[in-house]
C-alpha atoms as a PDB file:
ATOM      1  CA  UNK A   1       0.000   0.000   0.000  1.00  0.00           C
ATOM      2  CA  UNK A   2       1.644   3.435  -1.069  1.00  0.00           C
ATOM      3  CA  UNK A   3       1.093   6.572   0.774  1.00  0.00           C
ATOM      4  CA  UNK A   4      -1.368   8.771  -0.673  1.00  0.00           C
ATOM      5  CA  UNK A   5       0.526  11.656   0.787  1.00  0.00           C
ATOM      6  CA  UNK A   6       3.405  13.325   2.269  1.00  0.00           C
ATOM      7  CA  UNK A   7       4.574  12.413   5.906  1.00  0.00           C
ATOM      8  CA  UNK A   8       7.535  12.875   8.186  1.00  0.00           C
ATOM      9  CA  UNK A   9       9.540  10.333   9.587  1.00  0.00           C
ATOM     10  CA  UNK A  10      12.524  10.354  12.157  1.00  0.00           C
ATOM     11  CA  UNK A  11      14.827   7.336  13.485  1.00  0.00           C
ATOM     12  CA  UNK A  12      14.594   7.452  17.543  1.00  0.00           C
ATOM     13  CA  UNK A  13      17.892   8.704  19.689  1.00  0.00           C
ATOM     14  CA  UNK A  14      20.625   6.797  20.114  1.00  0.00           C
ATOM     15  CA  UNK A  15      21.305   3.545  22.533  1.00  0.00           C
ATOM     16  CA  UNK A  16      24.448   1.884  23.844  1.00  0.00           C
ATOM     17  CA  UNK A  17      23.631  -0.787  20.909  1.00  0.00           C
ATOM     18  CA  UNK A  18      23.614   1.514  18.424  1.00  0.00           C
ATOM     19  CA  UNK A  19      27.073   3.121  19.684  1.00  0.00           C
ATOM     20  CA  UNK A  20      28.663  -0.365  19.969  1.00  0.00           C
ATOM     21  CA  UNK A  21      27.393  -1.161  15.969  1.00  0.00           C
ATOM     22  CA  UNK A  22      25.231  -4.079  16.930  1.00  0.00           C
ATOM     23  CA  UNK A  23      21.818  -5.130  15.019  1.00  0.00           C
ATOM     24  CA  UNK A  24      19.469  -4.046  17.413  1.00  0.00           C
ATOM     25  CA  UNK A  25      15.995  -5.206  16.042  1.00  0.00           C
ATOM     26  CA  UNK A  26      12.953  -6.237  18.516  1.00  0.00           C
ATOM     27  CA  UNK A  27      15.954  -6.300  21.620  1.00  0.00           C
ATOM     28  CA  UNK A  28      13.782  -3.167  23.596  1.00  0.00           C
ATOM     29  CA  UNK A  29      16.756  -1.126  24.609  1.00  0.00           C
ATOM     30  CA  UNK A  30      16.562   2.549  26.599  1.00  0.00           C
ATOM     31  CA  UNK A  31      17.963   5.157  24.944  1.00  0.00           C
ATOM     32  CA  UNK A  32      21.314   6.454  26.514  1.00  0.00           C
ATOM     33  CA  UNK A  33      22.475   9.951  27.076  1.00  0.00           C
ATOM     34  CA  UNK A  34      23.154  10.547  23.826  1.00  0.00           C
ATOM     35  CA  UNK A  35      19.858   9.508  22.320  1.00  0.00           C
ATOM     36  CA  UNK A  36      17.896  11.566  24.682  1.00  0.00           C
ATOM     37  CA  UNK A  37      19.654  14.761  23.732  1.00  0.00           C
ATOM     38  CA  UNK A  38      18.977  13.948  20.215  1.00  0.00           C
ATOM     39  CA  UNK A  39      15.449  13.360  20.830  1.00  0.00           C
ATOM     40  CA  UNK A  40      15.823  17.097  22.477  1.00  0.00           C
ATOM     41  CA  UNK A  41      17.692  18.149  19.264  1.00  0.00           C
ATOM     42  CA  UNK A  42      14.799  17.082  17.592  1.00  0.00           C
ATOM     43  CA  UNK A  43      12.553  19.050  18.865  1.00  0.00           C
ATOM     44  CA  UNK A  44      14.066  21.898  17.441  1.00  0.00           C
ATOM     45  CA  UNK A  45      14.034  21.173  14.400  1.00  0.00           C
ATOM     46  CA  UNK A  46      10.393  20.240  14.414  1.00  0.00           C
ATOM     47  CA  UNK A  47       8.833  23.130  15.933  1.00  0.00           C
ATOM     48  CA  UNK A  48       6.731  24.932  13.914  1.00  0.00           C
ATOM     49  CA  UNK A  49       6.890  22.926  10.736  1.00  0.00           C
ATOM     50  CA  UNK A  50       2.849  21.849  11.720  1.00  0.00           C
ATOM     51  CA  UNK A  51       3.185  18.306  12.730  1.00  0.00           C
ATOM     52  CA  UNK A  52      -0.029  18.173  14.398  1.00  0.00           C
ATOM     53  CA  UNK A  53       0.078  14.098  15.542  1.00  0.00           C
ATOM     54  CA  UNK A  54       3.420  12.039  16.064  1.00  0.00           C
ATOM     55  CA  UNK A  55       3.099   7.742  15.835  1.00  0.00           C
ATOM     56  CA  UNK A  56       5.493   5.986  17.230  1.00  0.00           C
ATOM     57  CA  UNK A  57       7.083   2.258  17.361  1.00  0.00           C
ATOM     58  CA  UNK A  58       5.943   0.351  20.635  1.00  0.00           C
ATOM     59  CA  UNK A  59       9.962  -0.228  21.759  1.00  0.00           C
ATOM     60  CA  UNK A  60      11.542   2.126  24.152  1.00  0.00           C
ATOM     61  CA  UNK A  61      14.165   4.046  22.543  1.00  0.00           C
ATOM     62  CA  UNK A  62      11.372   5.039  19.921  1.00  0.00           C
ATOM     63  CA  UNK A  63       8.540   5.171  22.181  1.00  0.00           C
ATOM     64  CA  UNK A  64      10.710   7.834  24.476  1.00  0.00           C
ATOM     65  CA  UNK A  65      11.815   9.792  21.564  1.00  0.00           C
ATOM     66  CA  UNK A  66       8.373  10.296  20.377  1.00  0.00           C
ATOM     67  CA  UNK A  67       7.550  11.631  24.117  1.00  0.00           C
ATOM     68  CA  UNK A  68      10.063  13.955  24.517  1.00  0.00           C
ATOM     69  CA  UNK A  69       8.808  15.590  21.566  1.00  0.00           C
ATOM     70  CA  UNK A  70       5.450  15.099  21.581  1.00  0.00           C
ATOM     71  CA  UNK A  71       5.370  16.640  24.551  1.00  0.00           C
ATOM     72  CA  UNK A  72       6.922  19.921  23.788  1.00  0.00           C
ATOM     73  CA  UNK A  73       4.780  21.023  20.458  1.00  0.00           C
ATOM     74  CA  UNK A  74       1.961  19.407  22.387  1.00  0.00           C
ATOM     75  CA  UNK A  75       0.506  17.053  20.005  1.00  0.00           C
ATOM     76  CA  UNK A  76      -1.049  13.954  20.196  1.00  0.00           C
ATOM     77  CA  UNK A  77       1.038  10.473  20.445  1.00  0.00           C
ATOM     78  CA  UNK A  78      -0.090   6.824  19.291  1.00  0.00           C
ATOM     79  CA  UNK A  79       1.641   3.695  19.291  1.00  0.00           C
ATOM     80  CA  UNK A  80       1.311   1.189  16.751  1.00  0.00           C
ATOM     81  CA  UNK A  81       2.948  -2.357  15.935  1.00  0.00           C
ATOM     82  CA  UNK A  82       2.862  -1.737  12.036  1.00  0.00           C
ATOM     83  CA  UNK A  83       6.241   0.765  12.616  1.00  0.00           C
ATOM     84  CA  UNK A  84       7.900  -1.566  14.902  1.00  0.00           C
ATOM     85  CA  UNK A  85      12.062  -2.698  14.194  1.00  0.00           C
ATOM     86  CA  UNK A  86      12.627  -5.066  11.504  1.00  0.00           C
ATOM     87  CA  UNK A  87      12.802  -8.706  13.439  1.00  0.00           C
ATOM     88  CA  UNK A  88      17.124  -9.225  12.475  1.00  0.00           C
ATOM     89  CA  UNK A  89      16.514 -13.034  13.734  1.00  0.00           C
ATOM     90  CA  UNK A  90      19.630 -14.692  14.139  1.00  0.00           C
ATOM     91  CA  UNK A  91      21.815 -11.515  13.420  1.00  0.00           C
ATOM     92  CA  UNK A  92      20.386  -9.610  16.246  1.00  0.00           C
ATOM     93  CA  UNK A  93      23.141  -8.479  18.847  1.00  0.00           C
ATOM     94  CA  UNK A  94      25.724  -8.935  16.400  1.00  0.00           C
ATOM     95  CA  UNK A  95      28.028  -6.438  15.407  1.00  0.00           C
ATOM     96  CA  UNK A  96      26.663  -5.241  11.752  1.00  0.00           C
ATOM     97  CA  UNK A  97      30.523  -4.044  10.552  1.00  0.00           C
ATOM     98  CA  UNK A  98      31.524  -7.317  11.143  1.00  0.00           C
ATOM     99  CA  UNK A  99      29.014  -9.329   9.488  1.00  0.00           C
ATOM    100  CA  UNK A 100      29.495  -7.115   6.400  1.00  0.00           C
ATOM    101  CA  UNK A 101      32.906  -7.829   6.510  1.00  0.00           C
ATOM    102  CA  UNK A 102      32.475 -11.396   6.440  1.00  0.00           C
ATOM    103  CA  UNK A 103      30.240 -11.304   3.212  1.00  0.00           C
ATOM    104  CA  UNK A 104      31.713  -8.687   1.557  1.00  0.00           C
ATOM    105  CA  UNK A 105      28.954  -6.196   1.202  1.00  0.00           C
ATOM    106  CA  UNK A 106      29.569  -2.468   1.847  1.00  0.00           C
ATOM    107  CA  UNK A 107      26.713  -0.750   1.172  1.00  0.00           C
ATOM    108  CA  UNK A 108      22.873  -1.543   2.521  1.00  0.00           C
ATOM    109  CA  UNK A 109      21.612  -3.012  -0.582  1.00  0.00           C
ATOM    110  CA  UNK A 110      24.476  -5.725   0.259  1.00  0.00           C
ATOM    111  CA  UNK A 111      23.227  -6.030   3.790  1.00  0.00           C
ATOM    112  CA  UNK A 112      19.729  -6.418   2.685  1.00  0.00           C
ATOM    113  CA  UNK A 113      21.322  -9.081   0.469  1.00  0.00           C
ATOM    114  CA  UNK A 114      22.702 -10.852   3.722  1.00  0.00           C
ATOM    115  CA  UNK A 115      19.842 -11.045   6.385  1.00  0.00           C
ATOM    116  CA  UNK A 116      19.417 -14.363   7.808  1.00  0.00           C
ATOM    117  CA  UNK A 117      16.295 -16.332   6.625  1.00  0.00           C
ATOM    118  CA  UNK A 118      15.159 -16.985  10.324  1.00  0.00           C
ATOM    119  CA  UNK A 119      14.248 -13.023  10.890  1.00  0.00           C
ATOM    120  CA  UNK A 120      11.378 -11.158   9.017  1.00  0.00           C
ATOM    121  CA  UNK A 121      11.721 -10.809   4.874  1.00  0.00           C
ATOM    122  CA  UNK A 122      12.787  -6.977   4.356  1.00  0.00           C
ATOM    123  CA  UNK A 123      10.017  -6.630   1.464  1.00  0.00           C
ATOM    124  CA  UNK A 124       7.212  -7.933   4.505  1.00  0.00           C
ATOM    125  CA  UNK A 125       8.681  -5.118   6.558  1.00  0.00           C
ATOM    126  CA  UNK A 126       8.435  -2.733   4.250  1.00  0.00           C
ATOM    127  CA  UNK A 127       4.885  -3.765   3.124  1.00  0.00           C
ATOM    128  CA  UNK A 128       3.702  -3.231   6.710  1.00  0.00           C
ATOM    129  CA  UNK A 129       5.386  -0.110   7.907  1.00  0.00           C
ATOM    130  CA  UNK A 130       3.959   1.341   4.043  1.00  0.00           C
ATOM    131  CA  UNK A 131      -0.062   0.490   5.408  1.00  0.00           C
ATOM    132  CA  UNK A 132       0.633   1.412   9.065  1.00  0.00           C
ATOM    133  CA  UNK A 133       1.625   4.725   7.614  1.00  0.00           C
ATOM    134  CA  UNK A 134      -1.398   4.804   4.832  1.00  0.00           C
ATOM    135  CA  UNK A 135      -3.932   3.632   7.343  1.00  0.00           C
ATOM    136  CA  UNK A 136      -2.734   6.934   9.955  1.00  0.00           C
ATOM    137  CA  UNK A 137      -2.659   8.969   6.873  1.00  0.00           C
ATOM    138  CA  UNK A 138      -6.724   8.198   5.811  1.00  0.00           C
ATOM    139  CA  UNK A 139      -7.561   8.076   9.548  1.00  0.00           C
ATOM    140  CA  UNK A 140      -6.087  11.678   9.642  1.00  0.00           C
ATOM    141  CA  UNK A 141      -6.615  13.780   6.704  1.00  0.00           C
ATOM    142  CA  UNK A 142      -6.023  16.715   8.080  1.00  0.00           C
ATOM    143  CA  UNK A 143      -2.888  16.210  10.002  1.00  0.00           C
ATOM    144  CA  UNK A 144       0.411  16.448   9.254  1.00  0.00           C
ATOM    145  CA  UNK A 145       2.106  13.158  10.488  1.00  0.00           C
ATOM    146  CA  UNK A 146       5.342  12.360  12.079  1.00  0.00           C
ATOM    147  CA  UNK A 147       6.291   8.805  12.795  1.00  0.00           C
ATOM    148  CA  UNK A 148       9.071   8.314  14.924  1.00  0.00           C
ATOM    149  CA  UNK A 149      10.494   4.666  14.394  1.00  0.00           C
ATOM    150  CA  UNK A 150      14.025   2.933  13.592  1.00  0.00           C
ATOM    151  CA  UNK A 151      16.215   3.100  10.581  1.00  0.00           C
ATOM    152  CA  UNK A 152      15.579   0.015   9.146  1.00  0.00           C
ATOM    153  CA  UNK A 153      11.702   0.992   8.979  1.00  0.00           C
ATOM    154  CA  UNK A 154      13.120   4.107   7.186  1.00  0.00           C
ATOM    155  CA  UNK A 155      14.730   2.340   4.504  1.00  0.00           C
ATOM    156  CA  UNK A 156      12.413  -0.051   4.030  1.00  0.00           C
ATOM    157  CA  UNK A 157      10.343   2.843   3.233  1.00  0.00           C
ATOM    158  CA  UNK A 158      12.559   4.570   1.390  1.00  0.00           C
ATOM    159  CA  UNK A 159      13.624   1.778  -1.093  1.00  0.00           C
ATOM    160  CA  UNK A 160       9.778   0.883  -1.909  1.00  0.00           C
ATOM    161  CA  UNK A 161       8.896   4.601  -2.709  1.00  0.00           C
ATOM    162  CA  UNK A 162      11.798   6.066  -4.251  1.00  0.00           C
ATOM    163  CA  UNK A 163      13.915   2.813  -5.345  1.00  0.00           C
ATOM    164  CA  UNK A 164      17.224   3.632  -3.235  1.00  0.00           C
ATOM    165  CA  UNK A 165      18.685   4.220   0.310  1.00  0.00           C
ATOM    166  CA  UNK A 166      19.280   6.951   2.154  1.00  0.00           C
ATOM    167  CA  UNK A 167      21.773   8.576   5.060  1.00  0.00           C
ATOM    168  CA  UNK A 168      19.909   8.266   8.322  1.00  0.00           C
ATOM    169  CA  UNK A 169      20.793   9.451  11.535  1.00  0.00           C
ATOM    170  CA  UNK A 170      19.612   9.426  14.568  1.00  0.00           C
ATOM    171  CA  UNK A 171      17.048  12.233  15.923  1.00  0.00           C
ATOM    172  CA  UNK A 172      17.226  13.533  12.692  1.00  0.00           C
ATOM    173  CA  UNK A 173      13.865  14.492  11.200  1.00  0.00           C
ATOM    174  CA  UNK A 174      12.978  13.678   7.099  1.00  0.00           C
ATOM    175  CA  UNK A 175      10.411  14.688   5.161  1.00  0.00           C
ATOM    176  CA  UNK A 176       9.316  12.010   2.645  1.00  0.00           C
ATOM    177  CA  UNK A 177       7.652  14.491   0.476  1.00  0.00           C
ATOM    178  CA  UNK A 178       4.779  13.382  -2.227  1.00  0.00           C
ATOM    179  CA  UNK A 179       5.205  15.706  -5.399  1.00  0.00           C
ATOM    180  CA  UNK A 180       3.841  15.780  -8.603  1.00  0.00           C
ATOM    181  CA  UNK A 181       3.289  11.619  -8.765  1.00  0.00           C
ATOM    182  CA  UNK A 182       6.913  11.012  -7.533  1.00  0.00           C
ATOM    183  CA  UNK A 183       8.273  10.253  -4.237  1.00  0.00           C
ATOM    184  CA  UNK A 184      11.622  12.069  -2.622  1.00  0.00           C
ATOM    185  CA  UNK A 185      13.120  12.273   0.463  1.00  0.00           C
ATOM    186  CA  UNK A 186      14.498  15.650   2.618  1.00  0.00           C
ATOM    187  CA  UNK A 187      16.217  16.045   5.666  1.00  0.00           C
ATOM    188  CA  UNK A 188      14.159  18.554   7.704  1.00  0.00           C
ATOM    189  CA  UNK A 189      17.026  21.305   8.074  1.00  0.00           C
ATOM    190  CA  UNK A 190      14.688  24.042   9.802  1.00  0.00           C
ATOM    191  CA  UNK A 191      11.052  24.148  11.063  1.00  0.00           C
ATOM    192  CA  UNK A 192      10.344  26.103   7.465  1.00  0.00           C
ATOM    193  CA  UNK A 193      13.086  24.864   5.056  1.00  0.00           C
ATOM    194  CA  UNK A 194      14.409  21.464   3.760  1.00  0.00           C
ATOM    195  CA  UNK A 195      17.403  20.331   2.063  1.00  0.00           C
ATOM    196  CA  UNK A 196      17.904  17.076   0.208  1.00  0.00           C
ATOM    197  CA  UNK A 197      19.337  13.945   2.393  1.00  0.00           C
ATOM    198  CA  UNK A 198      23.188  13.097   0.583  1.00  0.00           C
ATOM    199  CA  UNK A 199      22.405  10.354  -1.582  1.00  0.00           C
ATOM    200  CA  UNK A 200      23.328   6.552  -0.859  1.00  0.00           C
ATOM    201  CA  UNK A 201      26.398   4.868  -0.465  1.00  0.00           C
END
């Protein structure tokens, strides 16, 4: 299910996973220091640019970044399954630089290329995070939506609308803007200006 129209996404703060490199997938981490200032970070770059609801993943790190700023442009917050971390299966906890290493990919179509069989298929994840974001989207016509969720979610995304990758980080808002029948992706530089993401490596 595509989209019928533009929506904002951001990848939660940071967690001591994510600074050690390890596939962190359904493992319900807290964020650490460093994620919640991101998810503070956030906030300023958010303000004002009309998100009126924010829908976040169920895990922590995701679920607390969505908090933090829901609570400071006062909107509303819902969780929902459909935006939950890709399920890494036998990879998770692993570190991801050396897996990629062993098989010899360096970029993320390559590590899409190496995901164990015993997780989640990457074109199921992407199918579901697509109609948990087109389901908020009808139920909401008239907001502008931020879902705050985990990179792998993003890409998933990402991929299926525009055919590529993208440079994610965390806390860092994008807009995946809807225009003229084609599908792009922007980093959200101010609350009233965007600039394009670099492209993929």
């Amino acid at each position: 299910m595509t989209p019928a129209r533009s929506f904002y996404g951001l990848r939660h703060g940071a967690t001591d996973w994510n600074r050690k490199g390890l596939f962190q997938g359904r493992t319900d981490n807290p964020l650490n220091e460093d994620g919640l200032r991101q998810a503070h970070d956030a906030v300023d770059m958010l303000r004002g640019a009309g998100i009126s609801r924010i829908v976040a993943s169920p895990l922590a790190r995701a679920a607390r970044t969505a908090e933090i700023i829901a609570d400071a442009i006062s909107v509303p917050l819902d969780i929902d399954d459909g935006i939950v971390e890709f399920d890494f299966g036998s990879f998770e906890g692993l570190p991801v630089r050396d897996l990629m290493i062993k098989h010899g990919v360096t970029s993320a179509t390559g590590l899409v290329s190496i995901l164990p069989t015993d997780g989640e298929r990457w074109d199921a994840m992407a199918e579901r995070s697509l109609r948990c974001v087109s389901t908020w989207l009808e139920r909401h016509p008239d907001d502008d939506l931020l879902f705050v969720c985990h990179d792998a979610v993003m890409q998933g995304m990402a991929n299926a609308l525009c055919g590529s990758y993208f440079k994610n980080s965390h806390g860092t808002p994008f807009r995946y803007l809807h225009e003229a029948g084609r599908w792009r992706i922007e980093q959200v530089a101010t609350a009233d200006r965007y600039s394009p993401s670099p492209p993929a490596t």
